[in-house]
C-alpha atoms as a PDB file:
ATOM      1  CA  UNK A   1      22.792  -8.557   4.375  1.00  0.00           C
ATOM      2  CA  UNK A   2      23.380  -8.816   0.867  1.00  0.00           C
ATOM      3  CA  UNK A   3      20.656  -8.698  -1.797  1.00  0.00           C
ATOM      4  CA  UNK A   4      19.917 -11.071  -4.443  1.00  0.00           C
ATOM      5  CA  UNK A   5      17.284 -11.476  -7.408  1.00  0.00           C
ATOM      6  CA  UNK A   6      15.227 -14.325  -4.852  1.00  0.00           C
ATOM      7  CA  UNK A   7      15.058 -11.918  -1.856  1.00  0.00           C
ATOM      8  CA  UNK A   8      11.294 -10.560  -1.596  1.00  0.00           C
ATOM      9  CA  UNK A   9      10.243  -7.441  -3.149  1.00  0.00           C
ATOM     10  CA  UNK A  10       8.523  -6.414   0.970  1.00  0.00           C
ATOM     11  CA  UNK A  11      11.508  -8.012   2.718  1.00  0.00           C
ATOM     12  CA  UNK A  12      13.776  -5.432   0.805  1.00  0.00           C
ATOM     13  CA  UNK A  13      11.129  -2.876   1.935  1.00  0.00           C
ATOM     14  CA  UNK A  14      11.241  -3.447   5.339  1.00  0.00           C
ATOM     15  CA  UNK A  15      14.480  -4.517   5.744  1.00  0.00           C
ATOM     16  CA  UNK A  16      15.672  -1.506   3.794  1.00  0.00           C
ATOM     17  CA  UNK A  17      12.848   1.647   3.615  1.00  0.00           C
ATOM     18  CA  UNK A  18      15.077   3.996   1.770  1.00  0.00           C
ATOM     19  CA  UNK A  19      15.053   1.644  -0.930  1.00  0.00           C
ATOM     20  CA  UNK A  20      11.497   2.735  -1.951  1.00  0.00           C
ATOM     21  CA  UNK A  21      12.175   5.481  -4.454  1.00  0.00           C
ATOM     22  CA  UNK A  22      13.800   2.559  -6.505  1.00  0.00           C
ATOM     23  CA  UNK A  23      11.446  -0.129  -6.008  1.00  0.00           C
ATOM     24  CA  UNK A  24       8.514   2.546  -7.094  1.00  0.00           C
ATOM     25  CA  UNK A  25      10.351   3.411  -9.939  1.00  0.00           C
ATOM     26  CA  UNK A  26      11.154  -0.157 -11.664  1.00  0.00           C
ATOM     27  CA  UNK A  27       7.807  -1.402 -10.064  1.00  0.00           C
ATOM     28  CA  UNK A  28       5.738   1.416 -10.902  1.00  0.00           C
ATOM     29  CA  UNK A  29       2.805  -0.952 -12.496  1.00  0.00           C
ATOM     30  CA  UNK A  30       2.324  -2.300  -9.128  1.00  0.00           C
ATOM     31  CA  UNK A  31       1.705   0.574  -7.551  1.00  0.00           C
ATOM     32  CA  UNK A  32      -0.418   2.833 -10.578  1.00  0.00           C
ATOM     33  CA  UNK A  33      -2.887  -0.920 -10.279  1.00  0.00           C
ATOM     34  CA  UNK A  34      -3.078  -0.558  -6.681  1.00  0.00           C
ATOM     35  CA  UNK A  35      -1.519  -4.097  -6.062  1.00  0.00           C
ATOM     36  CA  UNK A  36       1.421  -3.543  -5.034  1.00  0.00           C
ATOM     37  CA  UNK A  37       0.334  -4.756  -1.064  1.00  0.00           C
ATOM     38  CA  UNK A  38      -0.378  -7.970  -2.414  1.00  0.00           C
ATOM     39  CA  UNK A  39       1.994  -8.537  -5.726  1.00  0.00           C
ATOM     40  CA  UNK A  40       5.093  -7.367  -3.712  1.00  0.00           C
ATOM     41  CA  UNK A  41       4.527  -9.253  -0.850  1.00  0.00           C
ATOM     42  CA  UNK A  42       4.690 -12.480  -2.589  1.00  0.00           C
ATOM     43  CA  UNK A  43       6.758 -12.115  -5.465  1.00  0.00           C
ATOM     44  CA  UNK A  44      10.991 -11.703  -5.315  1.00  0.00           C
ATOM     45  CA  UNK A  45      12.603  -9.273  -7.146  1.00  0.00           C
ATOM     46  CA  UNK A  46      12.994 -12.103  -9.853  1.00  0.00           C
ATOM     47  CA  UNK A  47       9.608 -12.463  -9.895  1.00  0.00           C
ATOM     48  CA  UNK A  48       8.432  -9.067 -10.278  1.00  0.00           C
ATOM     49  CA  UNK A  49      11.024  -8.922 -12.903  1.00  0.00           C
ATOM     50  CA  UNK A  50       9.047 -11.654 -15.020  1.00  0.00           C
ATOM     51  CA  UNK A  51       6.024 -10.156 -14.137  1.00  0.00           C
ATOM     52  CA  UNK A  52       6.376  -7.424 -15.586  1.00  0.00           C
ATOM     53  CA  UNK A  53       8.694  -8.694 -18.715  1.00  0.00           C
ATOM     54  CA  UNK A  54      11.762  -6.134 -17.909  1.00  0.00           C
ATOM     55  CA  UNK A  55      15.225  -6.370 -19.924  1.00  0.00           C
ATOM     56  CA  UNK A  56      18.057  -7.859 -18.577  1.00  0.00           C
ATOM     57  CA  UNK A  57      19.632  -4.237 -18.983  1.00  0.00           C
ATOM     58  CA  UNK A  58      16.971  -3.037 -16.989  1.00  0.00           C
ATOM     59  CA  UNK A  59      17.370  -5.728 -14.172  1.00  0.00           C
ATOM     60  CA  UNK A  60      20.790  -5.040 -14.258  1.00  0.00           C
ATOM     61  CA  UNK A  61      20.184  -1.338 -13.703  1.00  0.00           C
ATOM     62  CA  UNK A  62      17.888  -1.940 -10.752  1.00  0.00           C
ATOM     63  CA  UNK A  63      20.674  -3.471  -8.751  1.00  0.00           C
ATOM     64  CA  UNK A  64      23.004  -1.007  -9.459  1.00  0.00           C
ATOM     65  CA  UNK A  65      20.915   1.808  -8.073  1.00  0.00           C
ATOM     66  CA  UNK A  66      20.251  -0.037  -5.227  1.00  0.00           C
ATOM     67  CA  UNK A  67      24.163  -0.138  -4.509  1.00  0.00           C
ATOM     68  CA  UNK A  68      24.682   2.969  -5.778  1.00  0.00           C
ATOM     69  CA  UNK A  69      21.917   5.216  -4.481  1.00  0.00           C
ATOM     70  CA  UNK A  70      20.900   3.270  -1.632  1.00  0.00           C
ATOM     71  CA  UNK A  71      24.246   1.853  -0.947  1.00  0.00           C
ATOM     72  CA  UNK A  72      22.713  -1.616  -0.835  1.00  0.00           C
ATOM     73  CA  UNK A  73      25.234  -5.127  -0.619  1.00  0.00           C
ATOM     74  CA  UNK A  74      23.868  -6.303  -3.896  1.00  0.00           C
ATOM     75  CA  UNK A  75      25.301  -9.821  -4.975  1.00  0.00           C
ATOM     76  CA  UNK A  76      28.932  -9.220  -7.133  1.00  0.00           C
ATOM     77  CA  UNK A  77      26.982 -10.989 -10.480  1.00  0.00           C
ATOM     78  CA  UNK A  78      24.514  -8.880 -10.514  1.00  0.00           C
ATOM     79  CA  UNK A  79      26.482  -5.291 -10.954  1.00  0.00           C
ATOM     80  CA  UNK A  80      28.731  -6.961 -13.590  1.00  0.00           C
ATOM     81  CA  UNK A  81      28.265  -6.589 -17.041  1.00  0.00           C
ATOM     82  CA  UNK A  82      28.281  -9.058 -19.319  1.00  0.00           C
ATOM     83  CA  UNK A  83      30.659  -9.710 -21.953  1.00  0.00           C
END
């Protein structure tokens, strides 16, 4: 399965549990406001993203650690770097 920005923050969760370390550290907010049972059920990565108002560079960086940590399928655009 290969991740995108629209897949669900609590899909990615369940689908992939060892990708919690990174999804509490980018969505840390969520979690320190005790929301993150509701916020990251409904929102997508995108949307958490927007939510929170985080750089492209940090997006970017997200879904590299995913592939590279986790060793997530993360869609090809979103590990290249823009030009």
């Amino acid at each position: 399965m290969r991740i995108n920005a629209e897949f669900k923050v609590f899909h990615l969760l369940e689908e992939f549990p060892e990708s919690e370390s990174v999804v509490k550290e980018y969505f840390k907010y969520f979690y320190d406001e005790e929301i993150e049972d509701i916020a990251l059920k409904r929102l997508s990565i995108q949307g958490a993203f927007n939510v929170l108002g985080l750089p492209e560079e940090k997006q970017k960086q997200f879904f590299k650690d995913l592939h590279e940590k986790v060793g997530l399928d993360v869609s090809r655009h979103l590990l290249e770097e823009e030009e």
